[in-house]
N, C-alpha and C. Protein backbone atom coordinates (compact mmCIF):
# COMPACT_ATOMS: atom_id res chain seq x y z
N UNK A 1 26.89 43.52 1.66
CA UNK A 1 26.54 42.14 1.37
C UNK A 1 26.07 41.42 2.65
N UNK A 2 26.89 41.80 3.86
CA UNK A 2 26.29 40.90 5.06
C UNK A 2 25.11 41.35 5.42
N UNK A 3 24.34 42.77 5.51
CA UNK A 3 23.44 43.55 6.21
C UNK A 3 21.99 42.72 5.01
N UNK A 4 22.55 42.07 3.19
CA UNK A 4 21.31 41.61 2.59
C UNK A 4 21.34 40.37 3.21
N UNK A 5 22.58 39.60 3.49
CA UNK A 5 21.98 38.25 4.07
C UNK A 5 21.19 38.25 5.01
N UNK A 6 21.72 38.87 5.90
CA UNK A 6 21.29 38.75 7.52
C UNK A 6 19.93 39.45 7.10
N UNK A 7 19.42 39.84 6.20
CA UNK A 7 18.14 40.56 6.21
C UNK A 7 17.07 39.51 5.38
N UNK A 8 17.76 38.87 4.15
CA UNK A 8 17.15 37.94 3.49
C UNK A 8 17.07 36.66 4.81
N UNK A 9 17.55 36.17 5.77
CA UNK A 9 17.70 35.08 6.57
C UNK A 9 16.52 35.06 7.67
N UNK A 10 16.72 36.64 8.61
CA UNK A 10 15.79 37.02 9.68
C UNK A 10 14.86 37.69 8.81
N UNK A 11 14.64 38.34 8.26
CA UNK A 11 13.10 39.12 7.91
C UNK A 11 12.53 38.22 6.41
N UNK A 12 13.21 37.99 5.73
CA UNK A 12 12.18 37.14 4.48
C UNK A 12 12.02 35.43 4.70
N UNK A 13 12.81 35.04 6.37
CA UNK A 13 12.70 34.14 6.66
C UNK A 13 13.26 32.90 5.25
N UNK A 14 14.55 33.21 4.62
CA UNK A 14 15.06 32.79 3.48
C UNK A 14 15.75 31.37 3.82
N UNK A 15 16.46 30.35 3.63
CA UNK A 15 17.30 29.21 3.87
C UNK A 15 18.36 29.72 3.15
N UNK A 16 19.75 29.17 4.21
CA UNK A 16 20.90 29.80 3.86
C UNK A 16 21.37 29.11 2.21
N UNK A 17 20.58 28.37 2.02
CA UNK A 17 21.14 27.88 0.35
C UNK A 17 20.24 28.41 -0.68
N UNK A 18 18.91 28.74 -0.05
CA UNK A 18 18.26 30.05 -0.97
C UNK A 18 18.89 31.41 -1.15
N UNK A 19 19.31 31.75 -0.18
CA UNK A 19 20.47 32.71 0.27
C UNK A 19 21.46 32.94 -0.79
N UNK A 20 22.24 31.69 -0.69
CA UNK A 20 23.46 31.72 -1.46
C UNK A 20 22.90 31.35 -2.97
N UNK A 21 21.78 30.94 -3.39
CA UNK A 21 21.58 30.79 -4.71
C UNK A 21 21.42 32.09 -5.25
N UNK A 22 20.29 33.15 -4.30
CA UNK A 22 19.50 34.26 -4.85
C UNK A 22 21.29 35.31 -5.12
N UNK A 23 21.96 35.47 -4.06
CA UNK A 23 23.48 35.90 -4.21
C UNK A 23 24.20 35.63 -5.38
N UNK A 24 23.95 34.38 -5.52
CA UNK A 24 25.59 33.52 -6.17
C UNK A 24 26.69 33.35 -5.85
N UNK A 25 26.60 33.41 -4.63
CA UNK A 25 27.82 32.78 -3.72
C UNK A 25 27.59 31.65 -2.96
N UNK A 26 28.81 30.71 -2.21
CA UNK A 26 28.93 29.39 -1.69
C UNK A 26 27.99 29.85 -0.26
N UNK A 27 27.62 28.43 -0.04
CA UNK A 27 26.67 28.77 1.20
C UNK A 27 27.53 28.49 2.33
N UNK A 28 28.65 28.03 2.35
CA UNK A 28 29.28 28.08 3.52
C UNK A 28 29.31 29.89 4.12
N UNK A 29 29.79 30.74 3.04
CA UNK A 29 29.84 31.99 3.21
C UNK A 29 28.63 32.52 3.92
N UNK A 30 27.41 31.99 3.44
CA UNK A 30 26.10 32.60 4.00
C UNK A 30 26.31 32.60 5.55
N UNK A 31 26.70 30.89 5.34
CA UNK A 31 26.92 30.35 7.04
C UNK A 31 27.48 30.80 8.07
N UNK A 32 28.32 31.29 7.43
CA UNK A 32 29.65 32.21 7.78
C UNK A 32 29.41 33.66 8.85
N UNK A 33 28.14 34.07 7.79
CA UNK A 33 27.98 35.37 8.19
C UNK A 33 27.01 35.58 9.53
N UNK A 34 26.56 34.49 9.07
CA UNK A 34 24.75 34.28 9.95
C UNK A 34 25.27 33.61 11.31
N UNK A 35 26.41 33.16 11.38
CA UNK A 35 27.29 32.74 12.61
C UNK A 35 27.69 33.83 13.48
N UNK A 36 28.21 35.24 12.64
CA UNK A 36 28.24 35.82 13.75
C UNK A 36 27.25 36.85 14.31
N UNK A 37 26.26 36.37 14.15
CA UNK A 37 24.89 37.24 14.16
C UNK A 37 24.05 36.70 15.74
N UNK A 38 23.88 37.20 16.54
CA UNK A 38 24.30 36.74 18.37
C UNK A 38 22.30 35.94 17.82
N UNK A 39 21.62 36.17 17.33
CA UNK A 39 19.88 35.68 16.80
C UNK A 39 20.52 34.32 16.55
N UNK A 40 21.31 34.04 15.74
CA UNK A 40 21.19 33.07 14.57
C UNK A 40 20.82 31.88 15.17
N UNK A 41 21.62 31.21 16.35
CA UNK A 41 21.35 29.86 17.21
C UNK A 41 20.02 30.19 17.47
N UNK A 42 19.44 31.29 17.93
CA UNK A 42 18.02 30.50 18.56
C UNK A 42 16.96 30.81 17.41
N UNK A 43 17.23 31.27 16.30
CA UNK A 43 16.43 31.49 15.24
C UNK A 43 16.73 29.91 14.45
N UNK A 44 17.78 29.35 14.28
CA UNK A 44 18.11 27.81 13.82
C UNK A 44 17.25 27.22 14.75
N UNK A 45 17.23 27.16 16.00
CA UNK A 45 16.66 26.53 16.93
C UNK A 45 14.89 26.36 16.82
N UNK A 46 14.51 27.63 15.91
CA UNK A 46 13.28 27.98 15.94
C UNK A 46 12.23 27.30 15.24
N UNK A 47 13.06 27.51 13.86
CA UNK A 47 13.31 26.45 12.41
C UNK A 47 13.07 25.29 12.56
N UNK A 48 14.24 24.64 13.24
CA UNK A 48 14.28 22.73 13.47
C UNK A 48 12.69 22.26 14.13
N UNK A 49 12.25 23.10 15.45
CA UNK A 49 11.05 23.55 15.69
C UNK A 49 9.82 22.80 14.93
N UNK A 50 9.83 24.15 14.02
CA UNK A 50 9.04 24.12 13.17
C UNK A 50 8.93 23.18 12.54
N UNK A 51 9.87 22.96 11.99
CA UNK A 51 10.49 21.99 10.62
C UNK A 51 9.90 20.50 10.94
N UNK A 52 10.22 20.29 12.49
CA UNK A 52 9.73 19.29 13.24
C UNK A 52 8.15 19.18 13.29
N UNK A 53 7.44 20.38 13.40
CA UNK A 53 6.19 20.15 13.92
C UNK A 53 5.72 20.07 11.90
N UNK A 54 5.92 20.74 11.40
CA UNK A 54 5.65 20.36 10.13
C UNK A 54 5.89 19.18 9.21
N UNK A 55 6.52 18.35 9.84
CA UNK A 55 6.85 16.91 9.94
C UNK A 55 5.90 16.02 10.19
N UNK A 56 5.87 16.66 11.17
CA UNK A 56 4.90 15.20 11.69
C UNK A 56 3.56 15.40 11.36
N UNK A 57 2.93 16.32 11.13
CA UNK A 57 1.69 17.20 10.52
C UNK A 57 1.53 15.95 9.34
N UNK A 58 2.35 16.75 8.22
CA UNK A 58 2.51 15.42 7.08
C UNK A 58 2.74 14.52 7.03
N UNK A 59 3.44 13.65 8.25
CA UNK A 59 3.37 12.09 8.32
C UNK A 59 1.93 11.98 8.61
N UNK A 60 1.20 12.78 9.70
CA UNK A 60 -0.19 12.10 9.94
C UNK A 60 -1.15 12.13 9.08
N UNK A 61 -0.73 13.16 7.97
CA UNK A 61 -1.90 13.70 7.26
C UNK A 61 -1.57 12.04 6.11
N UNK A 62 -0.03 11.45 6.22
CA UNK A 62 0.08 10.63 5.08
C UNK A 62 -0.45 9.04 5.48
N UNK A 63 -0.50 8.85 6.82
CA UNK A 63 -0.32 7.91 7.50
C UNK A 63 -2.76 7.74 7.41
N UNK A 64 -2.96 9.17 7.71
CA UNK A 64 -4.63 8.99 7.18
C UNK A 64 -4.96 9.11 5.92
N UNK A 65 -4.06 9.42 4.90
CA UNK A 65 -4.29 8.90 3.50
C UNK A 65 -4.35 7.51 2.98
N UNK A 66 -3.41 6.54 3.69
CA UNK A 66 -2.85 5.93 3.73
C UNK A 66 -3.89 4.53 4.17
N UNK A 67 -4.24 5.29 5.24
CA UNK A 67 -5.34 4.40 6.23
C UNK A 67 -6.88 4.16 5.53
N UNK A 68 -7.18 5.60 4.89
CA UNK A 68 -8.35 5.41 4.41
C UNK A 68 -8.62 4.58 2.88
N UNK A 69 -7.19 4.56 2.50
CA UNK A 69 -7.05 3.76 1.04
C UNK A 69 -7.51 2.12 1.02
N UNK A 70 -6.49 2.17 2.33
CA UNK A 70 -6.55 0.20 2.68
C UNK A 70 -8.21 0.18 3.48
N UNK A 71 -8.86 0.86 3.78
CA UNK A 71 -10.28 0.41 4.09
C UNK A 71 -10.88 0.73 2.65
N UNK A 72 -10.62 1.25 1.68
CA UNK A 72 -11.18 1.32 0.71
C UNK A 72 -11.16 -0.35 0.41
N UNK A 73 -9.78 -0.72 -0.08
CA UNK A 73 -9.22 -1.66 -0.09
C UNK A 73 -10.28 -2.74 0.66
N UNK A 74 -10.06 -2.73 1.50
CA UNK A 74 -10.54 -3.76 2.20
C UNK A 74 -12.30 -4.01 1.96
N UNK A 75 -13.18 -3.18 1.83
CA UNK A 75 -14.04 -3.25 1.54
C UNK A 75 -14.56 -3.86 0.04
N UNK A 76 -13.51 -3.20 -0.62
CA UNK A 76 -13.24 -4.02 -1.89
C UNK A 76 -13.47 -5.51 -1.70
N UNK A 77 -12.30 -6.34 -1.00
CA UNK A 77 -11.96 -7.26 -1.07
C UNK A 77 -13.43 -8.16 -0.05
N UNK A 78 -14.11 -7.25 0.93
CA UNK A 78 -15.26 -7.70 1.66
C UNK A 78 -16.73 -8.23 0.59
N UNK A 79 -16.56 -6.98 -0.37
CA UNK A 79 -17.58 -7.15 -1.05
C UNK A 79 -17.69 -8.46 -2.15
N UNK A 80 -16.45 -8.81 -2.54
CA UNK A 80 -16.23 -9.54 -3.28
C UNK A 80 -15.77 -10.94 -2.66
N UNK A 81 -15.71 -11.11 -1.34
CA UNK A 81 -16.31 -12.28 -0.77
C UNK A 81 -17.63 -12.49 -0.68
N UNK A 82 -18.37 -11.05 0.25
CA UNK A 82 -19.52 -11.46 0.32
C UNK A 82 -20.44 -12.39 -1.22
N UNK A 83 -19.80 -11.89 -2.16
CA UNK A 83 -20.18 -11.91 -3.62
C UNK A 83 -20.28 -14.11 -3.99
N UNK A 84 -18.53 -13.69 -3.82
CA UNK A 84 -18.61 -15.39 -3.71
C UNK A 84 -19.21 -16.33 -2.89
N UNK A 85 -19.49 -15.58 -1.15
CA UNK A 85 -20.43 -16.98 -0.52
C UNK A 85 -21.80 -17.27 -1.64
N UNK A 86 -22.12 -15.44 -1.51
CA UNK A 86 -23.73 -15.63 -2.40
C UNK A 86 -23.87 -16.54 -3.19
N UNK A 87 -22.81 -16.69 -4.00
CA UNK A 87 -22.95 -17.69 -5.33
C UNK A 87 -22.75 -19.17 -4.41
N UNK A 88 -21.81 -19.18 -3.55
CA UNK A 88 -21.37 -20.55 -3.31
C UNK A 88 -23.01 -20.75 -2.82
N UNK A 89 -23.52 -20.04 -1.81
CA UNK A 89 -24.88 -20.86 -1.02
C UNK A 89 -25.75 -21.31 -2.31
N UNK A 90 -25.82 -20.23 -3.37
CA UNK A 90 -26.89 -20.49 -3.99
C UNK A 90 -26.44 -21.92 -4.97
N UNK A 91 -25.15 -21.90 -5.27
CA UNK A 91 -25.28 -23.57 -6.06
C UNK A 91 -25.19 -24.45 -5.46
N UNK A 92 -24.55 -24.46 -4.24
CA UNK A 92 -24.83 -26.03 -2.81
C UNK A 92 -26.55 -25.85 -2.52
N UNK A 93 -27.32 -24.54 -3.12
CA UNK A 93 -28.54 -25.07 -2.46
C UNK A 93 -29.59 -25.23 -3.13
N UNK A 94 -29.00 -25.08 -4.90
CA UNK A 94 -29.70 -25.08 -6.02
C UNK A 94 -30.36 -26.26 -5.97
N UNK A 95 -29.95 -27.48 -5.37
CA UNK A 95 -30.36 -29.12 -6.01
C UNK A 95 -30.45 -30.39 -4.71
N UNK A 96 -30.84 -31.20 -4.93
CA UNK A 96 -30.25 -32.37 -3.60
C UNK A 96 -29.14 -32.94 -4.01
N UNK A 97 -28.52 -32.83 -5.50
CA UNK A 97 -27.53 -33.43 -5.74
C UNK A 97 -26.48 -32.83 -6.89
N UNK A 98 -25.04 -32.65 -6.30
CA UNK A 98 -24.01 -31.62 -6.59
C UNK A 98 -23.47 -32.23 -7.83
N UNK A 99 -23.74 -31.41 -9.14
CA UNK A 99 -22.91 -32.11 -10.16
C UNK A 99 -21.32 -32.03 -9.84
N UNK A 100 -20.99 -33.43 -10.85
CA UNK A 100 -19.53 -33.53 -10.55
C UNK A 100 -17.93 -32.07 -10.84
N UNK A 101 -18.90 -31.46 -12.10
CA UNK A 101 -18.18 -29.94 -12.18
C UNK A 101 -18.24 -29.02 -11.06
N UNK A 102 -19.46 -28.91 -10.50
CA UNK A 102 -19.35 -27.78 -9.21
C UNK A 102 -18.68 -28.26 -8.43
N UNK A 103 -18.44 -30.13 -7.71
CA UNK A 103 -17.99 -30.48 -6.46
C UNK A 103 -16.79 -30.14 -7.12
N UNK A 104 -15.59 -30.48 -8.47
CA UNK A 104 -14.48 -29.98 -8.67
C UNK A 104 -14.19 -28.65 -8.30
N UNK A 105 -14.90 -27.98 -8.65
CA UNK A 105 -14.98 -26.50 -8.49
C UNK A 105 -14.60 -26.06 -7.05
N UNK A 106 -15.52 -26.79 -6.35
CA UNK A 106 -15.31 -26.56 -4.61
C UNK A 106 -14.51 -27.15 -4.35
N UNK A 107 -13.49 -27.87 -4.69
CA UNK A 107 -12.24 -29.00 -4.41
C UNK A 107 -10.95 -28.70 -5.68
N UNK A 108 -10.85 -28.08 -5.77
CA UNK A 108 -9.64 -27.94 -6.98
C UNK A 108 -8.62 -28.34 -6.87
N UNK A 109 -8.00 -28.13 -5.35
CA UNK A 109 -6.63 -29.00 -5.52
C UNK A 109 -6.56 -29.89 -4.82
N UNK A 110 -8.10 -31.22 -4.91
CA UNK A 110 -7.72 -31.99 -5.19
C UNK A 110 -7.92 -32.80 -6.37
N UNK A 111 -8.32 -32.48 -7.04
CA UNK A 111 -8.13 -32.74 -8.63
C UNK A 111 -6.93 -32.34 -9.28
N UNK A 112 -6.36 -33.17 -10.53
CA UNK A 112 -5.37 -32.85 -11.32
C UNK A 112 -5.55 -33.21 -12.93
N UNK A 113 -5.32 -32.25 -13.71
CA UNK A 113 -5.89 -32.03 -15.10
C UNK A 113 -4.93 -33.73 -16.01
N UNK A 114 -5.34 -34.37 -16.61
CA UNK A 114 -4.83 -35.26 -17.12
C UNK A 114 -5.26 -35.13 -19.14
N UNK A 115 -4.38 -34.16 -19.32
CA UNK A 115 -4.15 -33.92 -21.04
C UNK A 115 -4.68 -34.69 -22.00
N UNK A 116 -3.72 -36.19 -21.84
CA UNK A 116 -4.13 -37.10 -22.64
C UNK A 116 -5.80 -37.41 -22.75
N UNK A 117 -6.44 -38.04 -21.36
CA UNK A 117 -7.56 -37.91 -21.24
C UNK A 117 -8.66 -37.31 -21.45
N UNK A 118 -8.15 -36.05 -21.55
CA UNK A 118 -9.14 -34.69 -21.41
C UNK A 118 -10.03 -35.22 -19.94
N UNK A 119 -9.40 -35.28 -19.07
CA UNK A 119 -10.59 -35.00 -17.57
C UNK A 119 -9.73 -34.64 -16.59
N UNK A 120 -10.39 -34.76 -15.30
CA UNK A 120 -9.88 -34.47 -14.26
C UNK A 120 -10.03 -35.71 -13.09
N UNK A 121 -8.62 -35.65 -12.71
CA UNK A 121 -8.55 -37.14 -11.91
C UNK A 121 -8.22 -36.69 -10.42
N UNK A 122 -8.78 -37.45 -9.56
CA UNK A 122 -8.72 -37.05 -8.07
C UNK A 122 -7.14 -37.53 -7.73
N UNK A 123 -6.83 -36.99 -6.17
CA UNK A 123 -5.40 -37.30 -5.83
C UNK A 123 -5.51 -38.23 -4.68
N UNK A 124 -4.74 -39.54 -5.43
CA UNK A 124 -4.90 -40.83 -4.56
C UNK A 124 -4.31 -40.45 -3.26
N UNK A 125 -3.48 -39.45 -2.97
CA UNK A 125 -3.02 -39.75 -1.96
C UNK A 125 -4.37 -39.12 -0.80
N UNK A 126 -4.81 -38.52 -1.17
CA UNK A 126 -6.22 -37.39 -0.43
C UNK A 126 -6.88 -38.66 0.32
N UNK A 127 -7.27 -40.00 -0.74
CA UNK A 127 -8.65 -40.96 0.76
C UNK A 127 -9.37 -40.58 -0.26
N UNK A 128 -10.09 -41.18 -1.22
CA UNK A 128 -11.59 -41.09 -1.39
C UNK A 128 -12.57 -41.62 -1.11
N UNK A 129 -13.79 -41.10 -0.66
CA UNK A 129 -14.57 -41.85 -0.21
C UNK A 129 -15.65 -42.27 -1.39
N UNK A 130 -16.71 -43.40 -1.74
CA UNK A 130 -17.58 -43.36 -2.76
C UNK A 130 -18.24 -42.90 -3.50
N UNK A 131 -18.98 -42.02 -2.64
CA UNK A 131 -19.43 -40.98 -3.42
C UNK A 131 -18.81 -39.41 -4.50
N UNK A 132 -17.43 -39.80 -3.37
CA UNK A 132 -16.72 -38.70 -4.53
C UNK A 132 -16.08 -39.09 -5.68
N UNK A 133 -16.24 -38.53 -7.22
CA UNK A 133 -16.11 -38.79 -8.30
C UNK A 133 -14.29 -38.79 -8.70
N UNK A 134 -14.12 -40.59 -9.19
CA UNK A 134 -12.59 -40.34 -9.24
C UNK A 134 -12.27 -39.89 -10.24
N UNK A 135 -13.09 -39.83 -11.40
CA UNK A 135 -12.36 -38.91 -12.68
C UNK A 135 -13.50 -38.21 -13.02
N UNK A 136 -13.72 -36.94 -14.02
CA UNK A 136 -14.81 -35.78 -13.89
C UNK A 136 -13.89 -35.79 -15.48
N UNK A 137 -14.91 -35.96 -16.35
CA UNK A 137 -14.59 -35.54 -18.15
C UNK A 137 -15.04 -34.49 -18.41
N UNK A 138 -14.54 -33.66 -19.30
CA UNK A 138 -14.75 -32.48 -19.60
C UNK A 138 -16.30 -32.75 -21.02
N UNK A 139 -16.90 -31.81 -20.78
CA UNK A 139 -18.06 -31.78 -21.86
C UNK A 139 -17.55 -31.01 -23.06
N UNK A 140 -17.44 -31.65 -24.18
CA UNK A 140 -17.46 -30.55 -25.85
C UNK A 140 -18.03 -29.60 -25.84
């Protein structure tokens, strides 16, 4: 039994709880055995190693998955500004004079929806100046 561990451990390169599963015995026992085997420390040693460099392999490989998503992302979110100036230039430059729905539009909070009324009423506390519209009615 010790000559399959120690053979499943060093030559099929096995983990001592693969070990003890493929067996059916406790893995302390595996542990046990592979302890007094004069290899075992610098073959553990070899492992952690590895284990380590295969670590960080897949953090980088996750960390450039990761990276290339959010520029996906971000381009997303570029395009769909660029999208909205387009529209904004083209209705500030449609006319010499801004209907009262688009200037709401470009000002939203400072307007506030008033139910009863059906319109939209500016916020006294904001300063209005004359030309800006103090209530904006909704069209049928």
């Amino acid at each position: 039994m010790e000559n399959k561990i120690v053979d499943m451990y060093f030559n099929k390169q096995m983990k001592p709880v693969e070990i003890a599963r493929a067996l059916q015995i406790k893995k302390y026992k595996v542990t046990r055995v592979l302890q007094k085997d004069t290899r075992y420390v610098e073959e553990k040693q070899k492992r952690m190693i590895i284990n380590k460099i295969n670590h960080n392999e897949k953090t980088k490989d996750y960390m450039k998955r990761k990276r290339k998503f959010m520029q996906f992302i971000n381009k997303i979110d570029d395009l769909i500004l660029k999208n909205m100036h387009k529209q904004a230039s083209f209705e500030l430059s449609k006319g010499s004079k801004l209907s009262d729905m688009a200037y709401r539009n470009w000002n939203i909070s400072a307007y506030t929806y008033d139910k009863c009324n059906r319109r939209f009423v500016f916020k006294n506390e904001l300063g209005r100046s004359a030309d800006v519209p103090k209530y904006i009615k909704l069209r049928k």
